[in-house]
N, C-alpha and C. Protein backbone atom coordinates (compact mmCIF):
# COMPACT_ATOMS: atom_id res chain seq x y z
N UNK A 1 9.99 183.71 142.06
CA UNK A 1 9.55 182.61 142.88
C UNK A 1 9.95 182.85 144.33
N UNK A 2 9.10 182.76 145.09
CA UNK A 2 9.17 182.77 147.08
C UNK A 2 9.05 181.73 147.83
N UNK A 3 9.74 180.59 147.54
CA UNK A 3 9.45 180.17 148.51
C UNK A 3 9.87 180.52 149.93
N UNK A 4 9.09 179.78 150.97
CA UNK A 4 8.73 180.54 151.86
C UNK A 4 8.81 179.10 153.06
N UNK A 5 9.86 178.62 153.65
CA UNK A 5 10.24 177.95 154.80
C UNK A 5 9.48 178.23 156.32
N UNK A 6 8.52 177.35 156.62
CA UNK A 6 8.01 177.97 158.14
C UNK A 6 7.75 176.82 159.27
N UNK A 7 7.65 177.43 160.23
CA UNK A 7 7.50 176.02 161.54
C UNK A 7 7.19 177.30 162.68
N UNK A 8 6.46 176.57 163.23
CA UNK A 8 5.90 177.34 164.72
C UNK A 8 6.09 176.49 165.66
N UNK A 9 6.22 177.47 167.29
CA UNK A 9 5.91 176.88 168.42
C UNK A 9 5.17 177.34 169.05
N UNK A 10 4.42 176.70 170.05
CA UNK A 10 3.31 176.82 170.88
C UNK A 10 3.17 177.41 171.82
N UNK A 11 2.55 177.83 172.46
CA UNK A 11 2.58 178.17 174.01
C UNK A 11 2.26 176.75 175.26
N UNK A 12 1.39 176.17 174.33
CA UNK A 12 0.68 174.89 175.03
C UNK A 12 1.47 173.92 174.68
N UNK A 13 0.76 172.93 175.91
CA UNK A 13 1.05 171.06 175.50
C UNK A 13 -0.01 170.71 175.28
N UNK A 14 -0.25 169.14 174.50
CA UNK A 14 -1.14 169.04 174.21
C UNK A 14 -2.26 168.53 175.46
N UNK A 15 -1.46 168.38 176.64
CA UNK A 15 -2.04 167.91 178.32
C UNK A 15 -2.91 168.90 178.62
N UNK A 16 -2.01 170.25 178.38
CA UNK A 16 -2.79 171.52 178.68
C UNK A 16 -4.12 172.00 177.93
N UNK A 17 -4.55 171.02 176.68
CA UNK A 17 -5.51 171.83 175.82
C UNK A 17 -6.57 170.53 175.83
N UNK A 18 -6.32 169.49 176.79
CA UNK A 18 -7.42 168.12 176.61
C UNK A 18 -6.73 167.28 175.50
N UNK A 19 -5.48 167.42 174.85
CA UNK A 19 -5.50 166.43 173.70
C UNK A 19 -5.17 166.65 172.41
N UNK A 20 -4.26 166.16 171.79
CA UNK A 20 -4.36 166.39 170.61
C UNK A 20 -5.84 166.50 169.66
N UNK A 21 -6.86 166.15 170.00
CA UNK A 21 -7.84 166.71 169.26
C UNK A 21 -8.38 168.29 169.25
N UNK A 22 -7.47 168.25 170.20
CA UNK A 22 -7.60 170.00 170.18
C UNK A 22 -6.01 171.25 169.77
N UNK A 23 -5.86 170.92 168.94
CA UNK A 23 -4.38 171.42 168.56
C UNK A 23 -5.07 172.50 168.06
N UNK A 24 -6.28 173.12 168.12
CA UNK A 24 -6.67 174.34 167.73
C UNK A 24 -6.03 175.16 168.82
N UNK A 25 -6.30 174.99 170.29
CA UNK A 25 -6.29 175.61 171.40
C UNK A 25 -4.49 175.28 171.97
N UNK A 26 -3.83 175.06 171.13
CA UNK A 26 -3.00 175.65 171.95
C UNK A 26 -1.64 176.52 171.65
N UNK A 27 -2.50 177.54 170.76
CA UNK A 27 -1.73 178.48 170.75
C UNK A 27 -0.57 179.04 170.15
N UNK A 28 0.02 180.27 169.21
CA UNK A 28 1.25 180.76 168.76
C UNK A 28 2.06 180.87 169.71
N UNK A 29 3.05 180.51 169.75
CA UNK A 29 4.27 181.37 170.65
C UNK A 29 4.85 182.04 169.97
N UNK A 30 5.20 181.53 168.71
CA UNK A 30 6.61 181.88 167.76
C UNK A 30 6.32 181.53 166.88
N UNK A 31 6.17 182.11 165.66
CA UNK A 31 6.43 181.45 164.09
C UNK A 31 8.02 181.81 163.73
N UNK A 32 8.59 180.91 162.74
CA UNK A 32 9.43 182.00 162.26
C UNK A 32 9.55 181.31 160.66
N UNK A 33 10.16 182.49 159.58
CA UNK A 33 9.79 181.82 158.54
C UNK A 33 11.56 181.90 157.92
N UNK A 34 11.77 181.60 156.80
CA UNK A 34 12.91 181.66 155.85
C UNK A 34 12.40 181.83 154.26
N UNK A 35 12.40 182.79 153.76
CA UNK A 35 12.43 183.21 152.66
C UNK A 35 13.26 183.16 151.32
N UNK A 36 13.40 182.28 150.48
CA UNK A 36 14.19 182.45 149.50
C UNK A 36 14.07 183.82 149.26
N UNK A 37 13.64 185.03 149.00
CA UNK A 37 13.10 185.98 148.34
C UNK A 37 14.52 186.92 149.08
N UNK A 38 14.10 186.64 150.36
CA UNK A 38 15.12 187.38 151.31
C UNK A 38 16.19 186.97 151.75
N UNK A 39 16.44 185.83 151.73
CA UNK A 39 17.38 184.86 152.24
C UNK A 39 17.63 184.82 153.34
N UNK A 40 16.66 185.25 154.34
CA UNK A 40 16.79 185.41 155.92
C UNK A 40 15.79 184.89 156.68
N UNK A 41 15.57 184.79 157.93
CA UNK A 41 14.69 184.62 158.64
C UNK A 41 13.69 185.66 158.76
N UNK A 42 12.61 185.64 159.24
CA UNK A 42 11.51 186.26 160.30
C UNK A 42 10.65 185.71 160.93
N UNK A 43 11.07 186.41 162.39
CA UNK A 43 10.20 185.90 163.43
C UNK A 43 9.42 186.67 164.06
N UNK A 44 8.18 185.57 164.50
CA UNK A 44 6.58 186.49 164.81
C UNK A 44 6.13 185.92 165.54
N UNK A 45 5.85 186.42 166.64
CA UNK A 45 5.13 186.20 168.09
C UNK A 45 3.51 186.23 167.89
N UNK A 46 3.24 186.22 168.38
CA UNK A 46 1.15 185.76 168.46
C UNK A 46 1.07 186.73 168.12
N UNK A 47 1.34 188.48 168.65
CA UNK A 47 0.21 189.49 168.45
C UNK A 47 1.28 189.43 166.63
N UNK A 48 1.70 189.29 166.20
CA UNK A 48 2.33 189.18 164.60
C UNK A 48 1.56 188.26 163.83
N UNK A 49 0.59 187.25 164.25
CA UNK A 49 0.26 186.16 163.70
C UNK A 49 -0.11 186.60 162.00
N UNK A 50 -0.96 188.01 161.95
CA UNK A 50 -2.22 188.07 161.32
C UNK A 50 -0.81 188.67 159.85
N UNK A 51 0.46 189.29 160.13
CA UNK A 51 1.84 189.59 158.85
C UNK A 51 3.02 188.16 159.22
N UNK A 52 2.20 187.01 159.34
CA UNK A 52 3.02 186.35 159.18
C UNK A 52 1.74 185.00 158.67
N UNK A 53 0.56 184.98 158.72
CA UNK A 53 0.00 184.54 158.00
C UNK A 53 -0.22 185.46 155.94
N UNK A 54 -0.72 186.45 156.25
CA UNK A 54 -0.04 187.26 155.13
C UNK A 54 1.49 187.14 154.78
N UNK A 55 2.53 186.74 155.09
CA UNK A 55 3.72 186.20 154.34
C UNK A 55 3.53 184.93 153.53
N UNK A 56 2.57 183.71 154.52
CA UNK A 56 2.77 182.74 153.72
C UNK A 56 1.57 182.81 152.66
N UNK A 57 0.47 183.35 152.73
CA UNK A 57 -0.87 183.50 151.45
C UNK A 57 0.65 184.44 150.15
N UNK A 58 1.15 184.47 150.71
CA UNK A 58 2.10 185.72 149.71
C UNK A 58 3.25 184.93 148.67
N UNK A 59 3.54 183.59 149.33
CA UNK A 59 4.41 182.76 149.08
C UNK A 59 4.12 181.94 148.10
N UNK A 60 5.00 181.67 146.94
CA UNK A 60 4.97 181.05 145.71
C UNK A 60 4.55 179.00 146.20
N UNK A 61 5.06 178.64 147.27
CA UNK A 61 4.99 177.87 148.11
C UNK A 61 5.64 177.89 149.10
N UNK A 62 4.70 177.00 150.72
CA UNK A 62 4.79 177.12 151.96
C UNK A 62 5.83 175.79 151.78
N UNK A 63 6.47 175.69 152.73
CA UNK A 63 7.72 174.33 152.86
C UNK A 63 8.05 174.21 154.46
N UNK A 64 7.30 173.31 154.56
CA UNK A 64 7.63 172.63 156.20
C UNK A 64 7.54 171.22 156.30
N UNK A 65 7.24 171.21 157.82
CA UNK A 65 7.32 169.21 158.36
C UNK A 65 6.17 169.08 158.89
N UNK A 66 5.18 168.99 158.81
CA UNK A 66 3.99 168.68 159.32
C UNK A 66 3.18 169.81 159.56
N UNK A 67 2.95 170.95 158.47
CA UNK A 67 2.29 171.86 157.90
C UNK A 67 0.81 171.47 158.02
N UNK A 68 0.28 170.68 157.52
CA UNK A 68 -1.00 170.43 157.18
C UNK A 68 -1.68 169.81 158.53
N UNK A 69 -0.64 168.95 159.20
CA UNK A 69 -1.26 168.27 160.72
C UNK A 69 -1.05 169.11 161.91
N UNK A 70 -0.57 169.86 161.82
CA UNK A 70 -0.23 170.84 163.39
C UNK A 70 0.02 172.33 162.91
N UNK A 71 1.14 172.64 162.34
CA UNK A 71 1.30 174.19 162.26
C UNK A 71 -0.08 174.66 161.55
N UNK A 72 -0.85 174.51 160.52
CA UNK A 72 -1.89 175.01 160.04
C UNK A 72 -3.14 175.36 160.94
N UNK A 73 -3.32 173.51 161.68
CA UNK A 73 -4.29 173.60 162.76
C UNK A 73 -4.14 174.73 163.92
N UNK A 74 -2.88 174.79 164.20
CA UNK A 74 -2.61 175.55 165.18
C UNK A 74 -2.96 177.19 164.85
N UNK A 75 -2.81 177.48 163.65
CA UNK A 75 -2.50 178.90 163.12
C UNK A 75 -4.57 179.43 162.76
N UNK A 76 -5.93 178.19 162.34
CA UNK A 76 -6.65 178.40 162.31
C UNK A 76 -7.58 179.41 162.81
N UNK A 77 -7.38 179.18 164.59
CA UNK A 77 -8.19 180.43 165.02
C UNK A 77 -7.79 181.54 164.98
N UNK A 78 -6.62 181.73 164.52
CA UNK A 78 -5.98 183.47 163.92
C UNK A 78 -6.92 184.08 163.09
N UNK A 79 -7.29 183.24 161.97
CA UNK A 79 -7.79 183.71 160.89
C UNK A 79 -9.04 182.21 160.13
N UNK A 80 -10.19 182.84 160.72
CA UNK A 80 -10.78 181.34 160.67
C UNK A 80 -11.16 181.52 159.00
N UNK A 81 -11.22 182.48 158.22
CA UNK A 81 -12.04 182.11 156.95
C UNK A 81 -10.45 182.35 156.20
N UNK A 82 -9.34 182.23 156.39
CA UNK A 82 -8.26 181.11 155.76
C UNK A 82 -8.58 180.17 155.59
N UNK A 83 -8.25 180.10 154.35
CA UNK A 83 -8.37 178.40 153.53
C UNK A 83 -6.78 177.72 153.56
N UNK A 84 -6.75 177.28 154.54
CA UNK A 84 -5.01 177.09 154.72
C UNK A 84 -4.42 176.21 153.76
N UNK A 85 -5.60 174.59 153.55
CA UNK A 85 -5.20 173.89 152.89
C UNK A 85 -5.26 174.07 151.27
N UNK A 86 -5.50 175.67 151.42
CA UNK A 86 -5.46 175.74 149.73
C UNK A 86 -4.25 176.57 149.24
N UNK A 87 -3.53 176.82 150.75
CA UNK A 87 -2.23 177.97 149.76
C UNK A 87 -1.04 176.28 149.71
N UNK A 88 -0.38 176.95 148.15
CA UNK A 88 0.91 176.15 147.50
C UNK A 88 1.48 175.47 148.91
N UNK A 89 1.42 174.15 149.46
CA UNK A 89 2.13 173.75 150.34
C UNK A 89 3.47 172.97 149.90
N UNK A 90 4.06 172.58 150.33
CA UNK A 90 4.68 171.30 150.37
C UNK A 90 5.23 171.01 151.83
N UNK A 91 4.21 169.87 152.28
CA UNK A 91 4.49 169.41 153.67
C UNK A 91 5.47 168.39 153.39
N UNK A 92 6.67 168.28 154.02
CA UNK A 92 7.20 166.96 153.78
C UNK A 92 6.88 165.86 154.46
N UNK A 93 6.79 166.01 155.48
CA UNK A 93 6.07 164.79 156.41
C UNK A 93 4.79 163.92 155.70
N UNK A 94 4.28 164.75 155.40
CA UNK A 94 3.04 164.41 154.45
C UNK A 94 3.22 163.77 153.06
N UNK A 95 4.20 164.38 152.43
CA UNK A 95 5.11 163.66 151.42
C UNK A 95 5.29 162.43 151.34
N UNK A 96 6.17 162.26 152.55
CA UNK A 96 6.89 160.88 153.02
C UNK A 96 5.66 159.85 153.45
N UNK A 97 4.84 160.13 154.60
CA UNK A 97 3.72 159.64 154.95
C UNK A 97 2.90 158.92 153.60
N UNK A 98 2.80 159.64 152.63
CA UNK A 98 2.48 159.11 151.26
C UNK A 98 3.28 157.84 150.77
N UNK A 99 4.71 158.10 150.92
CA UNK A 99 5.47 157.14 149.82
C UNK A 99 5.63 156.37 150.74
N UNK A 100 5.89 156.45 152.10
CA UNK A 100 5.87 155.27 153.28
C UNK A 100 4.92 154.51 153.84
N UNK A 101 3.98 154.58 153.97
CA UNK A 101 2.87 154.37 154.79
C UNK A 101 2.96 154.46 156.31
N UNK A 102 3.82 155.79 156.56
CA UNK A 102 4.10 155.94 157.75
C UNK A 102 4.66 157.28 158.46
N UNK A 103 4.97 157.63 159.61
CA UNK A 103 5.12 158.91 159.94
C UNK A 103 6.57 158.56 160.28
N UNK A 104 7.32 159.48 159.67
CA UNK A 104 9.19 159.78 160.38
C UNK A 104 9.09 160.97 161.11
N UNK A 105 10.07 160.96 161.73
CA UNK A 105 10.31 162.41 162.50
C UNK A 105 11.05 163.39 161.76
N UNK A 106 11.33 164.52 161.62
CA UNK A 106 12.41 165.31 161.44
C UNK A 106 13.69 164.94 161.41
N UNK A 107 13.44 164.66 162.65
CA UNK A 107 15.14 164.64 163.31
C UNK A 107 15.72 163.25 162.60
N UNK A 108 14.78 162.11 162.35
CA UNK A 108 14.91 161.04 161.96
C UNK A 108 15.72 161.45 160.52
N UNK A 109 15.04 161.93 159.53
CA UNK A 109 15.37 162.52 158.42
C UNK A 109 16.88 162.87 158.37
N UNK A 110 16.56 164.08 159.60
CA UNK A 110 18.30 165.25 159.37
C UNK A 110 19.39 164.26 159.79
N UNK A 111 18.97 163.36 160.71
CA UNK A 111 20.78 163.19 161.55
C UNK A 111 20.85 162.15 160.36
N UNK A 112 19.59 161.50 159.38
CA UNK A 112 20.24 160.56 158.47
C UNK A 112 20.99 160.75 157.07
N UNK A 113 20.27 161.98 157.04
CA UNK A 113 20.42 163.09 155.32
C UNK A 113 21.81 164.03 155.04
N UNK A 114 21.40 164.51 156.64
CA UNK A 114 22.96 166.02 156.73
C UNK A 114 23.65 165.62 157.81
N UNK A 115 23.56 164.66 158.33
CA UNK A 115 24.27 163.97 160.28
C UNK A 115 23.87 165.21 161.08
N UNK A 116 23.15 166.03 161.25
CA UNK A 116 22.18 167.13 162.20
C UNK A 116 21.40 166.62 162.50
N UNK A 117 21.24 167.07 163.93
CA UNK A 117 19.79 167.11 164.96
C UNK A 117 19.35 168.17 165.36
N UNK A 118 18.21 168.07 166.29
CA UNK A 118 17.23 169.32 166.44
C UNK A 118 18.22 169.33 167.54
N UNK A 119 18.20 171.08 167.80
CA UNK A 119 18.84 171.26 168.96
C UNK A 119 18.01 171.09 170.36
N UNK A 120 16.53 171.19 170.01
CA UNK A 120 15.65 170.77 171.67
C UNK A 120 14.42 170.00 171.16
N UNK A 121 13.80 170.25 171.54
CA UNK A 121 11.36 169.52 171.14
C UNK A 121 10.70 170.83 171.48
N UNK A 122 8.96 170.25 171.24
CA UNK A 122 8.75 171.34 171.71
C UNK A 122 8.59 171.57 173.06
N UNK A 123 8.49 170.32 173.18
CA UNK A 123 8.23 170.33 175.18
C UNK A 123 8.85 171.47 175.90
N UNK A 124 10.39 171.16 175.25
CA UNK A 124 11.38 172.29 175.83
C UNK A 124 11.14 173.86 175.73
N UNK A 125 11.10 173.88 174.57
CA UNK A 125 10.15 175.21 173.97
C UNK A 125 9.13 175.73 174.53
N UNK A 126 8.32 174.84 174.96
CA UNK A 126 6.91 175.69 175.71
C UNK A 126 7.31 175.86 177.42
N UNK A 127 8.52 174.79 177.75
CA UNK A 127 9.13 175.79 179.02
C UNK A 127 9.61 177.13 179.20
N UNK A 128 10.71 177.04 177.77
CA UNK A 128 11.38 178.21 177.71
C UNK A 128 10.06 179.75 177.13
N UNK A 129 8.87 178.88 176.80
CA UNK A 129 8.08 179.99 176.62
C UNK A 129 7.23 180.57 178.18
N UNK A 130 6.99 179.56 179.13
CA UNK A 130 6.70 179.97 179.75
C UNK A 130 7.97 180.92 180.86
N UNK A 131 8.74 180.33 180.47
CA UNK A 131 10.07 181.23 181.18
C UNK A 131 10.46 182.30 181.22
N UNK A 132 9.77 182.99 180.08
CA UNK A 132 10.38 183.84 179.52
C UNK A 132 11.19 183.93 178.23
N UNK A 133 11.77 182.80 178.62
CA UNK A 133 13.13 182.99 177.63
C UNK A 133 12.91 183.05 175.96
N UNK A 134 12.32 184.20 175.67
CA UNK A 134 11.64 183.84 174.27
C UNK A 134 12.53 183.97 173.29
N UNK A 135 13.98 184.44 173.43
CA UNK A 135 15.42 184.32 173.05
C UNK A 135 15.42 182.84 172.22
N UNK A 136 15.38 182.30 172.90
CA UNK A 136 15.59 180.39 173.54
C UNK A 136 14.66 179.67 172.14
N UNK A 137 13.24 180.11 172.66
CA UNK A 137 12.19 179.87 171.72
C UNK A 137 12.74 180.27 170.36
N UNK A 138 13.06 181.26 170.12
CA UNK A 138 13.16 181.67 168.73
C UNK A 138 13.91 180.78 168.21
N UNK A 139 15.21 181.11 168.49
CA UNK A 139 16.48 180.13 168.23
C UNK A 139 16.30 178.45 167.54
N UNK A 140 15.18 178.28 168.39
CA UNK A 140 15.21 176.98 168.46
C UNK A 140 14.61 176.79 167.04
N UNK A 141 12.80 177.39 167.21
CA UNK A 141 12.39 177.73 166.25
C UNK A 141 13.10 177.69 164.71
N UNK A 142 14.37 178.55 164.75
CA UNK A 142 14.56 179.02 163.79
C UNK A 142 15.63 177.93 163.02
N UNK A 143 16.17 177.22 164.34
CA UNK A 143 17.20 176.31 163.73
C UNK A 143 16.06 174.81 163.02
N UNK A 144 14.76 174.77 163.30
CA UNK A 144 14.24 173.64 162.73
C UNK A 144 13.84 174.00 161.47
N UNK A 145 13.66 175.54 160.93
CA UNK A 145 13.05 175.82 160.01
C UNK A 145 14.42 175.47 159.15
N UNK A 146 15.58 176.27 159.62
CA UNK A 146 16.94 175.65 158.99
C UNK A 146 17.28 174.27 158.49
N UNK A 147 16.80 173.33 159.48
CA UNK A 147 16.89 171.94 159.06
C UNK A 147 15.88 171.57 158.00
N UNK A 148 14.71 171.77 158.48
CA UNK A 148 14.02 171.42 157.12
C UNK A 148 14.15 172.24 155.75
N UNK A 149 14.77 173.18 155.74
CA UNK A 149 15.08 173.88 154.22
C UNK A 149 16.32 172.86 153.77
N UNK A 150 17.45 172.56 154.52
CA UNK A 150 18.54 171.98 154.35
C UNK A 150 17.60 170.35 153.71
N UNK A 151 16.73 169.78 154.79
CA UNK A 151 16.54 168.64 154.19
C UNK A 151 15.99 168.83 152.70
N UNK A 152 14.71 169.63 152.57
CA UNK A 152 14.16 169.91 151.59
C UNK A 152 15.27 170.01 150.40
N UNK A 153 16.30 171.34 150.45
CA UNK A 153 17.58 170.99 149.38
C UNK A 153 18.35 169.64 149.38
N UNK A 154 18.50 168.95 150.14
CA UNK A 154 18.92 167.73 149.99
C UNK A 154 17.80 166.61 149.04
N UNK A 155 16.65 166.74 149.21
CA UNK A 155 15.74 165.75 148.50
C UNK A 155 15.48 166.24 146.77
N UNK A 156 15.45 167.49 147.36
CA UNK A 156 15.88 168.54 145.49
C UNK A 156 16.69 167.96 144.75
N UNK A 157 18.15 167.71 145.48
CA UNK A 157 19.32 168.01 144.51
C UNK A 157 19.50 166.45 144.27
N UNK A 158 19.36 165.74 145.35
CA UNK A 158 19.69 164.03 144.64
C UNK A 158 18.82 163.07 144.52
N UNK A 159 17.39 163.48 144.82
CA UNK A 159 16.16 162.86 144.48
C UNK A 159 15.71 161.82 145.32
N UNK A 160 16.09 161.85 146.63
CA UNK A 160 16.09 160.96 147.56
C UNK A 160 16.72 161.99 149.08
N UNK A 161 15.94 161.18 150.09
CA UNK A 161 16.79 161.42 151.29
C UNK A 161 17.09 160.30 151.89
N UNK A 162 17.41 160.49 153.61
CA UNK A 162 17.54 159.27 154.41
C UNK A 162 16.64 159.63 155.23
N UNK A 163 16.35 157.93 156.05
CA UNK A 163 15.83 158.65 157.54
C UNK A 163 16.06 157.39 158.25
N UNK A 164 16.00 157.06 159.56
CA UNK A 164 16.43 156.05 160.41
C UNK A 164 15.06 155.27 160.78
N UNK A 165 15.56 153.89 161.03
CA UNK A 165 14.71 153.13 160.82
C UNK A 165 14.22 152.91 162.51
N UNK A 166 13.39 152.62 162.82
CA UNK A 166 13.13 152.76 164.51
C UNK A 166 14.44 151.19 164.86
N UNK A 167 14.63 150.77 164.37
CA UNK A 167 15.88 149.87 164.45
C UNK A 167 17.14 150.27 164.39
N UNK A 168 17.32 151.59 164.06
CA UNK A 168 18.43 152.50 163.75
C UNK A 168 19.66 152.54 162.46
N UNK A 169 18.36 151.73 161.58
CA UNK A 169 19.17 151.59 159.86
C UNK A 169 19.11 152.71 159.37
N UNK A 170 20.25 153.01 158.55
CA UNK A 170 19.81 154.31 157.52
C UNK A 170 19.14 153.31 156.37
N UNK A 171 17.77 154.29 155.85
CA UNK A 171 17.22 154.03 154.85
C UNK A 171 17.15 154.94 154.03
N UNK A 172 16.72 154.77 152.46
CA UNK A 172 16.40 155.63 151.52
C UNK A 172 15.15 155.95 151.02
N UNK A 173 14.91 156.36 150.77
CA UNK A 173 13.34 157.01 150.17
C UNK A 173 13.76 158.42 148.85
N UNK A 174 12.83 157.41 148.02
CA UNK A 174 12.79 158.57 146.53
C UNK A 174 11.57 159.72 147.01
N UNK A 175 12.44 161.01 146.47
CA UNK A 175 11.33 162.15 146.35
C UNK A 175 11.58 162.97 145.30
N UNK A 176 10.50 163.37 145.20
CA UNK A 176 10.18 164.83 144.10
C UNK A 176 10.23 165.86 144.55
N UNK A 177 11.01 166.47 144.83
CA UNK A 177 10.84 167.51 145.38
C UNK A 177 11.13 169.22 144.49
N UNK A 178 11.30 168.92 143.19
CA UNK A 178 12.33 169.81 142.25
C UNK A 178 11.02 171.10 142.23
């Protein structure tokens, strides 16, 4: 079994591409993935897109935070006759969105589940991409893919997580995640 942990960042905002209706156009900066198989990271820059879409078609299941609404869309014009929404996902956002009738954040989740936060956004990220600093990018990258594997094992092992309430309650929510 592979599963296969992933999250990307952009090059773009969504100001820069007309809009979130266009999350086609704006672009890889960075994927990076986490592998049960390997127990490590890998990270892949745009011209990598085409062996890091081949990692996840390869993967027993894909495991991220909003897989199906942004990282997928984003990853489309790489490879347009990918059927994205047909490889093994498990989006959690999408998950939750189900049992909630509503969208949480990440970060909402981690600082309520493991007391962790994201260390930046992507806003920050697509500075540090235009900066250069693709060091920065990765890192960052790599620590969200970290958090969501951590949350993901947290909803595994006790069948529930937390996440904060825009009022700033911790709440609970049952999941399946086994």
């Amino acid at each position: 079994m592979n599963y296969v942990f992933f999250d990307l960042e952009t090059q773009n905002l969504f100001q820069d591409v007309g809009g979130r209706e266009n999350i086609e156009k704006l672009r890889v900066a960075c994927g990076v993935t986490w592998s049960i198989q390997t127990n490590d990271f890998s990270v892949y820059w745009e011209k990598d897109v085409p062996a890091l879409i081949e990692e996840l078609k390869s993967a027993t299941k894909v495991i991220g935070f909003n897989l199906r609404g942004f990282d997928y869309r984003v990853l489309q014009p790489y490879a347009p006759e990918t059927r994205f929404a047909s490889l093994p996902t498990l989006d959690l956002l999408f998950d939750l969105h189900k049992i909630l009738g509503f969208c949480i954040s990440l970060d909402s989740v981690a600082s309520a589940s493991l007391g962790l936060t994201k260390t930046a956004d992507g806003v920050q990220s697509v500075e540090w991409f235009r900066a250069g600093e693709f060091d920065k990018v990765a890192e960052y990258c790599k620590a969200d893919v970290d958090i969501t594997r951590r949350v993901y094992e947290f909803g595994r092992d006790h069948g529930h997580i937390f996440y904060k309430s825009k009022l700033g309650s911790k709440l609970k929510v049952d999941v399946k995640w086994k």
